[in-house]
Each structure stands twice: as C-alpha cells, then as structure tokens.
PDB file of N, CA and C in Angstrom:
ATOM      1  N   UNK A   1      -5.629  17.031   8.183  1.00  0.00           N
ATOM      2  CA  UNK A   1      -5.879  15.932   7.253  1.00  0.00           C
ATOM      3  C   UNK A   1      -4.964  14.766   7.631  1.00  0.00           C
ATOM      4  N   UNK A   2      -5.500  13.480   7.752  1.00  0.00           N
ATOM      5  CA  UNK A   2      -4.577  12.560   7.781  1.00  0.00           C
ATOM      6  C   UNK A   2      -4.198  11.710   6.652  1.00  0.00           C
ATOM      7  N   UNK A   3      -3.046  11.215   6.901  1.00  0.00           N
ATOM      8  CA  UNK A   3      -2.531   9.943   5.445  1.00  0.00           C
ATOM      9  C   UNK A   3      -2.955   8.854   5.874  1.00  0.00           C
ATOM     10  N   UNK A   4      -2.921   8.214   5.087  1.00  0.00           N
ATOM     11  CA  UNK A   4      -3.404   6.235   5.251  1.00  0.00           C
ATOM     12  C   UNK A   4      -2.182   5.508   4.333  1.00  0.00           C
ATOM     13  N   UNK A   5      -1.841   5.032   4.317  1.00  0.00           N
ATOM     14  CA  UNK A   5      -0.899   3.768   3.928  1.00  0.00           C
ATOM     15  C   UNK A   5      -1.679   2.606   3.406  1.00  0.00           C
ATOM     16  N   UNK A   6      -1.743   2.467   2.170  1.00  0.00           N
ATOM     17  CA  UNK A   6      -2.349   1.012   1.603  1.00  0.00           C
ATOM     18  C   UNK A   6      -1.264   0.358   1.036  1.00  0.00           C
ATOM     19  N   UNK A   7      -1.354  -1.702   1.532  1.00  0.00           N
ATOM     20  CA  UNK A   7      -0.187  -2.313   0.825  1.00  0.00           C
ATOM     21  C   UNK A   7      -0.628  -2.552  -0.605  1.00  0.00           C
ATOM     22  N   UNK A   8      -0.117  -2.816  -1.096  1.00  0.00           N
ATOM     23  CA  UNK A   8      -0.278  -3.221  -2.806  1.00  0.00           C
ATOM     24  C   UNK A   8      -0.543  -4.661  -2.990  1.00  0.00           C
ATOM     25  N   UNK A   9       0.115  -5.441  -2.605  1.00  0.00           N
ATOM     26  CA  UNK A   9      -0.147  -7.160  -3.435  1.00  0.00           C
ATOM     27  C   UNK A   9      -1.117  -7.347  -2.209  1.00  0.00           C
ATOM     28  N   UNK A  10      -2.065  -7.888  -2.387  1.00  0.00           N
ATOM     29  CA  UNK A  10      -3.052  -8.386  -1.022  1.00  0.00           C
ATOM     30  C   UNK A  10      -3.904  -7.613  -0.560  1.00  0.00           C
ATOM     31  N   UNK A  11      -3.930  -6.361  -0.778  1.00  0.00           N
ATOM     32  CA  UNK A  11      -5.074  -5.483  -0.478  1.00  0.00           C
ATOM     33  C   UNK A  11      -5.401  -4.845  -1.633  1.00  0.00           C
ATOM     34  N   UNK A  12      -4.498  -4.211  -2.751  1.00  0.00           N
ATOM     35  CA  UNK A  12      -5.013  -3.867  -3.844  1.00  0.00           C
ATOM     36  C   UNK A  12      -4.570  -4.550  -5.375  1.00  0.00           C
ATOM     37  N   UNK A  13      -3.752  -5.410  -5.577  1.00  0.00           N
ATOM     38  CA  UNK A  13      -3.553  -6.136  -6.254  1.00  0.00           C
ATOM     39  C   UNK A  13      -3.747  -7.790  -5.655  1.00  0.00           C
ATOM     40  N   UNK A  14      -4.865  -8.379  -6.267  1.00  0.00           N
ATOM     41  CA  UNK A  14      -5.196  -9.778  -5.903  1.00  0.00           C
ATOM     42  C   UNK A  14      -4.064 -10.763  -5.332  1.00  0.00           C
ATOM     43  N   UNK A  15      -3.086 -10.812  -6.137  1.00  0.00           N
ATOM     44  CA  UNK A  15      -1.190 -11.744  -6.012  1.00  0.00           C
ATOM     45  C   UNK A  15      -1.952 -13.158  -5.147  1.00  0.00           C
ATOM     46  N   UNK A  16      -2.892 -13.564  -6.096  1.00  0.00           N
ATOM     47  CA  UNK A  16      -2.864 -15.098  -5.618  1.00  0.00           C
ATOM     48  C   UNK A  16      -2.053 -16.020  -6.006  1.00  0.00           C
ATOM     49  N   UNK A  17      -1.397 -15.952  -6.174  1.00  0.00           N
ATOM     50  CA  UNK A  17      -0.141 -16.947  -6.823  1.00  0.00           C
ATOM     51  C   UNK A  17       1.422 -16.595  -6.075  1.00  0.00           C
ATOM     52  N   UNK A  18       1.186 -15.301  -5.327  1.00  0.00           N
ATOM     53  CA  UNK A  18       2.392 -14.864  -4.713  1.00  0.00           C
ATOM     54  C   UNK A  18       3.666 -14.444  -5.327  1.00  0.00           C
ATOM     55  N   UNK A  19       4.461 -13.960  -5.415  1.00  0.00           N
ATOM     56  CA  UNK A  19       5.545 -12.953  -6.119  1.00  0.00           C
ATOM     57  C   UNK A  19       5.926 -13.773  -7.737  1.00  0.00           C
ATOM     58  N   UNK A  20       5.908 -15.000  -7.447  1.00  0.00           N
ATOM     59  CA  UNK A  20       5.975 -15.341  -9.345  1.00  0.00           C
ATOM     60  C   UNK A  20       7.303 -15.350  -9.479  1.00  0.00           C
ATOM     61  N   UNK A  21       7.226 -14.485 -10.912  1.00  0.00           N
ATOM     62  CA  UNK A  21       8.604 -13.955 -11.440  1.00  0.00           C
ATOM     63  C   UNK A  21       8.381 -12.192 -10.944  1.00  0.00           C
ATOM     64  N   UNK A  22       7.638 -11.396  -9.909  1.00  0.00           N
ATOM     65  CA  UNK A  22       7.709 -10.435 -10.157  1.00  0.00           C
ATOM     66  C   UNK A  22       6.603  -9.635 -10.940  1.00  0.00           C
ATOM     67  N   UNK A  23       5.832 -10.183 -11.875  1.00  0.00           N
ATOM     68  CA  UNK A  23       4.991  -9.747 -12.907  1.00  0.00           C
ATOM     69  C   UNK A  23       3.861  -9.654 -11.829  1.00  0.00           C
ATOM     70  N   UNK A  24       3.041  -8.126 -11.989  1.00  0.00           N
ATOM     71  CA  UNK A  24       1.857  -7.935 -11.876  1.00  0.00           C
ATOM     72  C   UNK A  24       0.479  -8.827 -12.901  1.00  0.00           C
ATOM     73  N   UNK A  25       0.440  -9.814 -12.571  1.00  0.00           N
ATOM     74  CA  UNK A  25      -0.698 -10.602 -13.133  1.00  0.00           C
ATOM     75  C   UNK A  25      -2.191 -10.275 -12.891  1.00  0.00           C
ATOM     76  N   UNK A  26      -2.401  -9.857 -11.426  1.00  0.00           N
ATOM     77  CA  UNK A  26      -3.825 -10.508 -11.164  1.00  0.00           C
ATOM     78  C   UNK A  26      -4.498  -9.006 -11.441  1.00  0.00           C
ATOM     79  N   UNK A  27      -5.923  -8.853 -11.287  1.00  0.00           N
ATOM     80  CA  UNK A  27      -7.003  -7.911 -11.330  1.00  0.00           C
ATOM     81  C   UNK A  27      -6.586  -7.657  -9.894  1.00  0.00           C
ATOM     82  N   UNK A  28      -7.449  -6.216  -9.983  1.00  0.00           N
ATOM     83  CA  UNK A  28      -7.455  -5.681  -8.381  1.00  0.00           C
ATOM     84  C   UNK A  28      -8.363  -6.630  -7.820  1.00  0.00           C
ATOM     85  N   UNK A  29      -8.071  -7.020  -6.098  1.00  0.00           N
ATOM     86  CA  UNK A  29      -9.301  -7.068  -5.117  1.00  0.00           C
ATOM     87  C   UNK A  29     -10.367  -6.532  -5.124  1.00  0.00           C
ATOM     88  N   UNK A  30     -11.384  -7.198  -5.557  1.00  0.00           N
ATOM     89  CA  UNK A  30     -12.923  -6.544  -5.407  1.00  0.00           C
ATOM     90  C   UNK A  30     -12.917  -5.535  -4.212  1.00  0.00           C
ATOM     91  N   UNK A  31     -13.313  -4.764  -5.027  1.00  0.00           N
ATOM     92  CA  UNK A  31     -13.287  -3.342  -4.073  1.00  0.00           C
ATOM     93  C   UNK A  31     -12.651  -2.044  -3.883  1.00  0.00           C
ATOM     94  N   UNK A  32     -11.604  -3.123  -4.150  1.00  0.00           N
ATOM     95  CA  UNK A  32     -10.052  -2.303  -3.610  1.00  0.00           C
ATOM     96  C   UNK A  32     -10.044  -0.909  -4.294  1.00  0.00           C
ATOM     97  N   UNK A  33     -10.397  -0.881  -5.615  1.00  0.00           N
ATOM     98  CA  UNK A  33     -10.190   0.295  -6.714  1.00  0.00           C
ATOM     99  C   UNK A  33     -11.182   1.672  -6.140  1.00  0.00           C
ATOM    100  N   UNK A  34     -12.474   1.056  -5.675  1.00  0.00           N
ATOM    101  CA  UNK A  34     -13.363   1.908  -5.009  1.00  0.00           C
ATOM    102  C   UNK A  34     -13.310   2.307  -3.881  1.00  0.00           C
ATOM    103  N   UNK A  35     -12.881   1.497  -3.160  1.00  0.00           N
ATOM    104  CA  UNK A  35     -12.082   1.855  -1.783  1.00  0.00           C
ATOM    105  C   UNK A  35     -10.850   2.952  -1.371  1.00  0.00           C
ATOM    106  N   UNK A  36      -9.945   2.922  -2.798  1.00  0.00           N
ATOM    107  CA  UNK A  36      -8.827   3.688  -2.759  1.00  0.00           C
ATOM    108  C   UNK A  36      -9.845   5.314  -2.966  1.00  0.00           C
ATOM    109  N   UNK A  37     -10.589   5.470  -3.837  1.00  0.00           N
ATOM    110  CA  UNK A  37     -11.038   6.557  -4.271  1.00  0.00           C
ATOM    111  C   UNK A  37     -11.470   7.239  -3.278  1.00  0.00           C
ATOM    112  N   UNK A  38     -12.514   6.371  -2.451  1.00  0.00           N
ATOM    113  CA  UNK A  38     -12.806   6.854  -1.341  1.00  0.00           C
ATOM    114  C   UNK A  38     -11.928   7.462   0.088  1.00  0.00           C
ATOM    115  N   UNK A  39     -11.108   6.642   0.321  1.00  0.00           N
ATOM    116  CA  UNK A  39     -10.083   6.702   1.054  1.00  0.00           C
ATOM    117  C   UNK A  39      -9.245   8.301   0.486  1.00  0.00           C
ATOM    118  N   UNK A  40      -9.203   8.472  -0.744  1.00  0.00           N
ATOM    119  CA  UNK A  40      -8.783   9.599  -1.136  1.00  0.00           C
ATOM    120  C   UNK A  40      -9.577  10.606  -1.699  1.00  0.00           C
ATOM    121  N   UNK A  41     -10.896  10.754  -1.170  1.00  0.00           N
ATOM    122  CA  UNK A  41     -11.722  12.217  -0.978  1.00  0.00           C
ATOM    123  C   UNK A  41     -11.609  12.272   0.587  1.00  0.00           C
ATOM    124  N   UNK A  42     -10.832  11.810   1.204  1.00  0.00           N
ATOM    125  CA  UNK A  42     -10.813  12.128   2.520  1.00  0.00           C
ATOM    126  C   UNK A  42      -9.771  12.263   3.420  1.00  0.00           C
ATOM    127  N   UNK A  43      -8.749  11.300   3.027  1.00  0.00           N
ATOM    128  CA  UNK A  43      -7.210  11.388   3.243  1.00  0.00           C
ATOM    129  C   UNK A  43      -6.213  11.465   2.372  1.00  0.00           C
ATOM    130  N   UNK A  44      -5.433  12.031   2.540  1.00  0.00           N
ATOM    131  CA  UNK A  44      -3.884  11.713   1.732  1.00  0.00           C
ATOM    132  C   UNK A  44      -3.581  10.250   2.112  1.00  0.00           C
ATOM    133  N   UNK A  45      -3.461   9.444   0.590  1.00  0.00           N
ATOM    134  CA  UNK A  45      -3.114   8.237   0.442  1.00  0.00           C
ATOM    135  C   UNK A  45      -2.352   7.991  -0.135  1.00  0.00           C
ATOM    136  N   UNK A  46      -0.917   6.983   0.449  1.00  0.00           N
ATOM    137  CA  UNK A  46      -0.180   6.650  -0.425  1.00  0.00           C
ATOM    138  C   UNK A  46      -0.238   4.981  -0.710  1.00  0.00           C
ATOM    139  N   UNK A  47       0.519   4.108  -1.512  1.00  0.00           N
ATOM    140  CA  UNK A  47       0.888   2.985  -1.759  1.00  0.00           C
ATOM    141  C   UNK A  47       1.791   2.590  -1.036  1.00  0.00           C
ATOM    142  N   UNK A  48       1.969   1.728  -0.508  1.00  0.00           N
ATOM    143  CA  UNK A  48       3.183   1.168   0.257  1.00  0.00           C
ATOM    144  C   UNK A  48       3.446  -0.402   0.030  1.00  0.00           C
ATOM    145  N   UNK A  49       4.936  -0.270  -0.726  1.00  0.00           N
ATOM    146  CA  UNK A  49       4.941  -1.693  -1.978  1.00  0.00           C
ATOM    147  C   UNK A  49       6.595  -1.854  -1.516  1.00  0.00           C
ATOM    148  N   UNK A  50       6.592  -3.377  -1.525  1.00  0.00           N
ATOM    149  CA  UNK A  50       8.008  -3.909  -1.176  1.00  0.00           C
ATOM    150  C   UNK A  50       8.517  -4.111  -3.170  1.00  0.00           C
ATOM    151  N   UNK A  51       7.857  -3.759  -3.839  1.00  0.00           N
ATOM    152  CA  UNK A  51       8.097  -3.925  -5.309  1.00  0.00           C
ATOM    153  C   UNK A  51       8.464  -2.801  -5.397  1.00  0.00           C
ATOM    154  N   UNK A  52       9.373  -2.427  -6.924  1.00  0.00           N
ATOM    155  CA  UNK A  52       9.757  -1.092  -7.369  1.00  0.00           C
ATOM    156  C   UNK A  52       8.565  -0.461  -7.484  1.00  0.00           C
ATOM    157  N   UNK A  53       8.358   1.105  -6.855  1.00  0.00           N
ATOM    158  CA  UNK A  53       7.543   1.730  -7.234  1.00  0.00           C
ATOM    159  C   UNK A  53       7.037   2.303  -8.587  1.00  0.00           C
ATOM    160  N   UNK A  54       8.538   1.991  -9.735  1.00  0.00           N
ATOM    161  CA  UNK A  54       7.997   2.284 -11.329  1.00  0.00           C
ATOM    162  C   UNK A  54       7.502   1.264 -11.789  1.00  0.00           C
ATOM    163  N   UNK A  55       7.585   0.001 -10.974  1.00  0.00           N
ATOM    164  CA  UNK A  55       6.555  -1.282 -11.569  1.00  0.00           C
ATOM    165  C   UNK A  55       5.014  -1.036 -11.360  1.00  0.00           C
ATOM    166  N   UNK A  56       4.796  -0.303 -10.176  1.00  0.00           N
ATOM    167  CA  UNK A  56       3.596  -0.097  -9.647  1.00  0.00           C
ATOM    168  C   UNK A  56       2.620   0.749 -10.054  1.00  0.00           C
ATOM    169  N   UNK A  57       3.265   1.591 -10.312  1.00  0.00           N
ATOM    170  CA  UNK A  57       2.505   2.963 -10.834  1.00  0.00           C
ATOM    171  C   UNK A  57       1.999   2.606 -11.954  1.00  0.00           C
ATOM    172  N   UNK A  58       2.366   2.506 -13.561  1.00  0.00           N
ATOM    173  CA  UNK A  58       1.632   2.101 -14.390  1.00  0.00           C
ATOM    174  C   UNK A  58       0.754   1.596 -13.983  1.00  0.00           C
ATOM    175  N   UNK A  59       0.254   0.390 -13.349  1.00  0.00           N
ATOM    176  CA  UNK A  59      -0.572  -0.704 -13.273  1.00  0.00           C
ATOM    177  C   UNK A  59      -1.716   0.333 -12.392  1.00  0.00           C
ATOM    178  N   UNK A  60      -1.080   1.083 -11.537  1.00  0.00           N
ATOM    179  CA  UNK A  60      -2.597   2.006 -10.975  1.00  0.00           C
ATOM    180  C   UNK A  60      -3.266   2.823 -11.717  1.00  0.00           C
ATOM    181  N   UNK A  61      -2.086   3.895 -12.486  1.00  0.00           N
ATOM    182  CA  UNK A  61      -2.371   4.296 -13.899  1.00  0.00           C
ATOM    183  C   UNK A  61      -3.312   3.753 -14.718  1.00  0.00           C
ATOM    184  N   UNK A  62      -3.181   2.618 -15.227  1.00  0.00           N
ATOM    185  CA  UNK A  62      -4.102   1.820 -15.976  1.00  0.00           C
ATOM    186  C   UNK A  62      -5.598   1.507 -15.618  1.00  0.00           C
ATOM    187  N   UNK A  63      -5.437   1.728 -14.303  1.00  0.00           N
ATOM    188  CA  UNK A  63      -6.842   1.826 -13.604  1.00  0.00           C
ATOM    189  C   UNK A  63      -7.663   3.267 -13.001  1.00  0.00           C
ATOM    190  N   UNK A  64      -6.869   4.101 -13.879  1.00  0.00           N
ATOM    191  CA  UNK A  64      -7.548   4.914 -13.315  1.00  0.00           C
ATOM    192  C   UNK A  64      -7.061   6.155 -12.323  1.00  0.00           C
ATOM    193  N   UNK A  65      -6.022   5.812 -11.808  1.00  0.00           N
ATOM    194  CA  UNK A  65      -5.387   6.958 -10.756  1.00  0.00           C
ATOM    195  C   UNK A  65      -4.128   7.119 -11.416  1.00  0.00           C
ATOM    196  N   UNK A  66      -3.817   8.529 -10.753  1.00  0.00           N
ATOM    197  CA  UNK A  66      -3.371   9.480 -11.205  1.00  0.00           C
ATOM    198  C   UNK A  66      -2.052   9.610  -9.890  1.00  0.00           C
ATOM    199  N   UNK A  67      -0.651   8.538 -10.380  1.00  0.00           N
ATOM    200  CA  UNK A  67       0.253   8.327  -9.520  1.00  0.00           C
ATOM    201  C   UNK A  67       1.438   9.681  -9.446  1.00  0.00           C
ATOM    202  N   UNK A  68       2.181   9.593  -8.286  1.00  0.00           N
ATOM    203  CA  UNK A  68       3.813  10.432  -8.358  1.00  0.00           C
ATOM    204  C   UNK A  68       4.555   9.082  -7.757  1.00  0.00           C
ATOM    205  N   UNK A  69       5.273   9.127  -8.442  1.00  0.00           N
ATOM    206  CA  UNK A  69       6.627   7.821  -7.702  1.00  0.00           C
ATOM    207  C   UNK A  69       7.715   8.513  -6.900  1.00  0.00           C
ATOM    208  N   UNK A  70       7.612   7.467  -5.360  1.00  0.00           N
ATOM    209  CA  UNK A  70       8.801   7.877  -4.536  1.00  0.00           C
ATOM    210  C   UNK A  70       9.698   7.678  -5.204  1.00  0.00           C
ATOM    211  N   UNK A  71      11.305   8.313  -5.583  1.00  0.00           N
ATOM    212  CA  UNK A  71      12.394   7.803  -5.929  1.00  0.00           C
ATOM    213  C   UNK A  71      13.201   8.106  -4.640  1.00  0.00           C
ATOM    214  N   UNK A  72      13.915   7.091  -3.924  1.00  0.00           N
ATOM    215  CA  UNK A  72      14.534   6.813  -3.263  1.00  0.00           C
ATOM    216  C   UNK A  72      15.660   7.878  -3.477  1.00  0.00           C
ATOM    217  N   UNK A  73      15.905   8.519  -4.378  1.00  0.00           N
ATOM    218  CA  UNK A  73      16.476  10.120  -4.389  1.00  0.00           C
ATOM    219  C   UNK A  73      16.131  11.271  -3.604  1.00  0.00           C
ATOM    220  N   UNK A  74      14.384  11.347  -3.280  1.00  0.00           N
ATOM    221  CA  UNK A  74      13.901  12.597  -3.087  1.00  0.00           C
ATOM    222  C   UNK A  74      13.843  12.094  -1.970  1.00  0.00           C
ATOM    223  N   UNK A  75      14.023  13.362  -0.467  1.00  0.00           N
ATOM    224  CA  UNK A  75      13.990  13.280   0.804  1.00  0.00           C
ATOM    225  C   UNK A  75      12.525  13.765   1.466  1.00  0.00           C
ATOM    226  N   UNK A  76      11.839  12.988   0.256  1.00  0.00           N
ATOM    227  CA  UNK A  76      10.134  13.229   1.074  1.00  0.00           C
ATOM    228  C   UNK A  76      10.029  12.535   2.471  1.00  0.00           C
ATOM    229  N   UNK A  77       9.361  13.159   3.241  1.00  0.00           N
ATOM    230  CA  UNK A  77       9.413  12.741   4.835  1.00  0.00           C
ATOM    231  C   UNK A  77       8.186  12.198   5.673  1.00  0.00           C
ATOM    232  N   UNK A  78       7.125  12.705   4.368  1.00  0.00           N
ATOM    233  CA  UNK A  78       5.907  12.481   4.666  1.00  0.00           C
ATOM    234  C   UNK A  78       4.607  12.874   3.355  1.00  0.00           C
ATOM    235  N   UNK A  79       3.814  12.402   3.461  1.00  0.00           N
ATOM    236  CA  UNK A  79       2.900  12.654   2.256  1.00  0.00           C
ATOM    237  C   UNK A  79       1.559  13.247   2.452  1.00  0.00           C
ATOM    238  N   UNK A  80       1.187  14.440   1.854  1.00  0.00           N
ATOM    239  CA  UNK A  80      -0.402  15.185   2.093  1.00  0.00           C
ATOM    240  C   UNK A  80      -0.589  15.364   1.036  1.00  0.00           C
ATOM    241  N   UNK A  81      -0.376  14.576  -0.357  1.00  0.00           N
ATOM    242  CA  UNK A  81      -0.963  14.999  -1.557  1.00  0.00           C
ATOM    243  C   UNK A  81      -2.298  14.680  -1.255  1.00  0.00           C
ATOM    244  N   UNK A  82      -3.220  15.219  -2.078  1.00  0.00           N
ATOM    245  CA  UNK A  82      -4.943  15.259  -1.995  1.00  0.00           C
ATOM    246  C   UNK A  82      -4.788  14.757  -3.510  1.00  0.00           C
ATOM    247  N   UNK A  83      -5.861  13.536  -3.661  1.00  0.00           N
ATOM    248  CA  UNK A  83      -5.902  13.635  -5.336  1.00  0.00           C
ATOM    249  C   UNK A  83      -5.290  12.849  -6.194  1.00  0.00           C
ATOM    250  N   UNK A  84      -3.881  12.279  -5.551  1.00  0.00           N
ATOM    251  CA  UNK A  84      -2.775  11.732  -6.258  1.00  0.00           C
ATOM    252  C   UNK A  84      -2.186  10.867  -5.144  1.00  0.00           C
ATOM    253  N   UNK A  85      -1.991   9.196  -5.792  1.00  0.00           N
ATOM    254  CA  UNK A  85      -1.817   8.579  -4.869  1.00  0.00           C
ATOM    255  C   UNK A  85       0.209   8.531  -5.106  1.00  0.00           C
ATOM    256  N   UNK A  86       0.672   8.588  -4.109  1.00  0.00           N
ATOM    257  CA  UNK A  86       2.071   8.403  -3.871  1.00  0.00           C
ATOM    258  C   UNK A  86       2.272   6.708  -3.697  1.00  0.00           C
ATOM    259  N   UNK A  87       3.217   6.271  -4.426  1.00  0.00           N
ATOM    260  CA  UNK A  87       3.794   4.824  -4.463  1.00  0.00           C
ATOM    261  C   UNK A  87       5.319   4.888  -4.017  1.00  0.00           C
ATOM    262  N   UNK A  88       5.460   4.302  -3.432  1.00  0.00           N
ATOM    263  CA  UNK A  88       6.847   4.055  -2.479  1.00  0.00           C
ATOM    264  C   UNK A  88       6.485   2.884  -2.009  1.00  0.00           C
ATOM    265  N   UNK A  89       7.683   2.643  -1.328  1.00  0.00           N
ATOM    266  CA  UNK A  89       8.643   1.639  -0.685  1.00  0.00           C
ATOM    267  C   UNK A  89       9.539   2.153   0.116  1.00  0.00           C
ATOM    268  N   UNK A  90       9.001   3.057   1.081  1.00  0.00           N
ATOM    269  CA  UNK A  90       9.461   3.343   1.954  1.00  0.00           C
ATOM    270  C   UNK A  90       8.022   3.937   2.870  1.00  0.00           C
ATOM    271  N   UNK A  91       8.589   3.227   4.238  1.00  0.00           N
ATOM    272  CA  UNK A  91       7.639   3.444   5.157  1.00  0.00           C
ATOM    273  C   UNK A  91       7.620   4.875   5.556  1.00  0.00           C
ATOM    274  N   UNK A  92       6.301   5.870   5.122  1.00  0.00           N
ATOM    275  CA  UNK A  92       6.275   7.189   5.465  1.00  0.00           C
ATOM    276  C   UNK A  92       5.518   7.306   6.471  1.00  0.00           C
ATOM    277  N   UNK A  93       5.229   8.303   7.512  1.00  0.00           N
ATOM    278  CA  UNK A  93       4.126   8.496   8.461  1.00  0.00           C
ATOM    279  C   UNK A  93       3.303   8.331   7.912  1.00  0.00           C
ATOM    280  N   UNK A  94       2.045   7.434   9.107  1.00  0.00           N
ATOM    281  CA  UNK A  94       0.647   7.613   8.465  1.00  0.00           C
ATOM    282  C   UNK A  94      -0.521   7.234   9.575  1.00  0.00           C
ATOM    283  N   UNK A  95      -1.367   7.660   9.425  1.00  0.00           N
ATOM    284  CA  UNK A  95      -2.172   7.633  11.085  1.00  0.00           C
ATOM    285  C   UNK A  95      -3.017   5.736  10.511  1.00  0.00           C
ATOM    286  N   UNK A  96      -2.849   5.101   9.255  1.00  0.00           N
ATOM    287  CA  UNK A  96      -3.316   4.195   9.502  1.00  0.00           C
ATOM    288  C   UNK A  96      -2.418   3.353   8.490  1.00  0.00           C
ATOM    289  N   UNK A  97      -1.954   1.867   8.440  1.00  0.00           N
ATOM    290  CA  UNK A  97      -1.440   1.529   7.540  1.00  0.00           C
ATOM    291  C   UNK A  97      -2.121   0.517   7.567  1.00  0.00           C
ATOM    292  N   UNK A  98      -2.795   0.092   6.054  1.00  0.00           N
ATOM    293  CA  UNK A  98      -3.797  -1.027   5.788  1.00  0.00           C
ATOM    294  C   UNK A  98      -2.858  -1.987   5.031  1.00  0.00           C
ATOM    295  N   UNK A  99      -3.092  -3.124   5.424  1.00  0.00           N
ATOM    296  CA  UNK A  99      -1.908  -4.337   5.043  1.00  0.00           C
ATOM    297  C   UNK A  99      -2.343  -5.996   5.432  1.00  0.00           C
ATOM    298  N   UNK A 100      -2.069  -6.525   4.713  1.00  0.00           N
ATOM    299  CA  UNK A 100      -3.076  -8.137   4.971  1.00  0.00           C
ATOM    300  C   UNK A 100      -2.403  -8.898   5.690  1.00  0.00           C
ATOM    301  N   UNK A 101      -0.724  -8.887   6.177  1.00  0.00           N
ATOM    302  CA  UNK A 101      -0.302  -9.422   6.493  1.00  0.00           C
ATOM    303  C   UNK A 101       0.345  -8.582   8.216  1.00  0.00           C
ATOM    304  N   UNK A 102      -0.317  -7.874   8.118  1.00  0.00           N
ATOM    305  CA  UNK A 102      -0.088  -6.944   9.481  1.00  0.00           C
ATOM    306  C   UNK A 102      -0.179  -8.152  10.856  1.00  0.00           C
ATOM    307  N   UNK A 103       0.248  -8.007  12.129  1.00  0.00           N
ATOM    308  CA  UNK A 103      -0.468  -8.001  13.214  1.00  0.00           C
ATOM    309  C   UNK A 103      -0.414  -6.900  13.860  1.00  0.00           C
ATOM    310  N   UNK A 104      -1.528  -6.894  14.500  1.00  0.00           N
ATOM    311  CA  UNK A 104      -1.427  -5.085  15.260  1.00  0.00           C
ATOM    312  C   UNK A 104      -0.685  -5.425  16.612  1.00  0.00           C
ATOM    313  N   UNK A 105       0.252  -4.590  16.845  1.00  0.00           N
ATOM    314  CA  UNK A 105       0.698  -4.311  18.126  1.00  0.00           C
ATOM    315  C   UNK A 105      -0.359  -3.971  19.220  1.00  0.00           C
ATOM    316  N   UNK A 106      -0.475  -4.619  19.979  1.00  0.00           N
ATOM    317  CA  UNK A 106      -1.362  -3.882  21.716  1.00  0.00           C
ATOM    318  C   UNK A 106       0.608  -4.175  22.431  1.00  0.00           C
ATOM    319  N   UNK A 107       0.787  -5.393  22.647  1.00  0.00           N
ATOM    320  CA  UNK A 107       1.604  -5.273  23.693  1.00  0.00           C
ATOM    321  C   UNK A 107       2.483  -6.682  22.850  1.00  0.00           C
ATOM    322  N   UNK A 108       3.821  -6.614  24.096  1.00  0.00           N
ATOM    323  CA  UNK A 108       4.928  -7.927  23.259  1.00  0.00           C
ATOM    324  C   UNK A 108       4.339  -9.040  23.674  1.00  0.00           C
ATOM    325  N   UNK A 109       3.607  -9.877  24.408  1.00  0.00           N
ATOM    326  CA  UNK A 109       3.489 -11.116  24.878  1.00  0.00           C
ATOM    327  C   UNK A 109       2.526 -11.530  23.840  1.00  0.00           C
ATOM    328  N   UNK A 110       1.263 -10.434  23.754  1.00  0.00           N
ATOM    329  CA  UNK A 110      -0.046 -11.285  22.983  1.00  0.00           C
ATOM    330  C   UNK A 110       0.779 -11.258  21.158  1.00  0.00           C
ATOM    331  N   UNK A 111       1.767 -10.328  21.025  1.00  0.00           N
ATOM    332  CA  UNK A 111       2.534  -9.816  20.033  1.00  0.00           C
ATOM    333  C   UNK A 111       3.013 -11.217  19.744  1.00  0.00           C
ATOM    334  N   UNK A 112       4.175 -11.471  20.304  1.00  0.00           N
ATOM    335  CA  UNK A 112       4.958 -13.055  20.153  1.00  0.00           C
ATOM    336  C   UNK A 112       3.984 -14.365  20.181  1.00  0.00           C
ATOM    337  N   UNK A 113       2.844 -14.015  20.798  1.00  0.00           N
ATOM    338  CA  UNK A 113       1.601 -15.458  20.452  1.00  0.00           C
ATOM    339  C   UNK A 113       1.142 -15.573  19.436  1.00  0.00           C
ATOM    340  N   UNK A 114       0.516 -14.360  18.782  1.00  0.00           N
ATOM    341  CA  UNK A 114       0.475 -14.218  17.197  1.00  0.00           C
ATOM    342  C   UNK A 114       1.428 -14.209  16.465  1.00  0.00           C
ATOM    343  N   UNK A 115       2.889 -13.944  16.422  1.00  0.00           N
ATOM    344  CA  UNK A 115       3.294 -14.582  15.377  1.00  0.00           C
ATOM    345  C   UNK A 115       3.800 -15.784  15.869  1.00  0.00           C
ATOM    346  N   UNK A 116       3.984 -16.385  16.782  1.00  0.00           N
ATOM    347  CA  UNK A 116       3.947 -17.752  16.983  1.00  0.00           C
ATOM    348  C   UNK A 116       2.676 -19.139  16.080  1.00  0.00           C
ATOM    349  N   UNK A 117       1.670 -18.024  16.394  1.00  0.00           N
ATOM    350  CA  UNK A 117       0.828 -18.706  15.729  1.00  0.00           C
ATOM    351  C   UNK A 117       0.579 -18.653  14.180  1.00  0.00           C
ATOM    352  N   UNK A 118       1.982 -18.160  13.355  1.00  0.00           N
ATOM    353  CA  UNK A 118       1.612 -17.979  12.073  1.00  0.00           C
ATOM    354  C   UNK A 118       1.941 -19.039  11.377  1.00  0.00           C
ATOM    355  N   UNK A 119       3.137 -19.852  12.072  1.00  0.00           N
ATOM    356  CA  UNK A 119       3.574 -21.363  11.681  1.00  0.00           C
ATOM    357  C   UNK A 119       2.620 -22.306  11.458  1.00  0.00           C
TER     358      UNK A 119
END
C-alpha cells in the first residue's frame, strides 16, 4: 500500500486571501473533499500543514473525516493508517506529495530556472 501526502491551504483548504491572522476562513477547493476520500479507499493519506496540526483537524472533522494528530511528541516515522487521515507538520515518507506550490525536481539547472522564474 502506498501513502500520499496532501498540502492543506491550496489544495484542500481554498486560503485565497493567504495566511491572514492564521484563521481557517475559506470552504474547501472544489473537489478537494471528494478527492481526499478517494485518495483514501486506496492509499494511506496524510495532511501535510505548515499550520498547527490541532488547528487543522477540527476543520477536517467538520467535514466529514475522521482525523489522528501528529504531536511532535510521538516518534511516528511513517504513516499506513487506512481510513483515517493523519495531520502533521512534519514531512513523513510518501510515494506522492500533492502541493500547489511544489516544483518537481528532474534535475538542478531546469530546477534553478523554475524557481528563477517565480519572481
């Protein structure tokens, strides 16, 4: 079974307005809610959020899934829950990490042109 990595503001929380004060404001991304479900009859999925993960969880909660929160206490190393999405803020293995602000690595040259070109 593999894990997937989804980011939170931009792929599953809308954050058109960008960090704010912090406050989860917006509706999910069209889709996003149906997408996660799917993504999890098939992989172990976690959340992957530069926000506290006890900010996060409610708000998935509220929609519907059924969270465990990383605490930066527990020496989880990796995630295969089935069923239950894991929220952290910490980068765990994962054979895919979905994120809006990614560039994908092939190599360093075309690497440094793209983010050159983010200015």
């Amino acid at each position: 079974m593999s894990t997937v990595s989804v980011d939170f503001d931009g792929v599953i929380h809308a954050y058109r307005r960008g960090w704010a004060d912090g406050t989860i404001y917006d509706p999910p991304v069209p889709g996003a809610l149906e997408a996660l479900r799917t993504l999890m009859s098939e992989h172990a999925v976690f959340v992957l959020t530069s926000r506290d993960p006890e900010q996060v969880a409610p708000w998935l909660d509220d929609h519907g899934f059924e969270t465990v929160v990383d605490r930066h206490t527990a020496r989880r190393r990796f995630w295969n829950g089935r069923g239950k999405l894991l929220v952290t803020s910490r980068k765990l293995p994962a054979s895919a990490y979905i994120d809006d602000r990614a560039v994908r690595f092939t190599d360093w040259d075309r690497t440094l042109r793209e983010v050159a070109d983010l200015e």
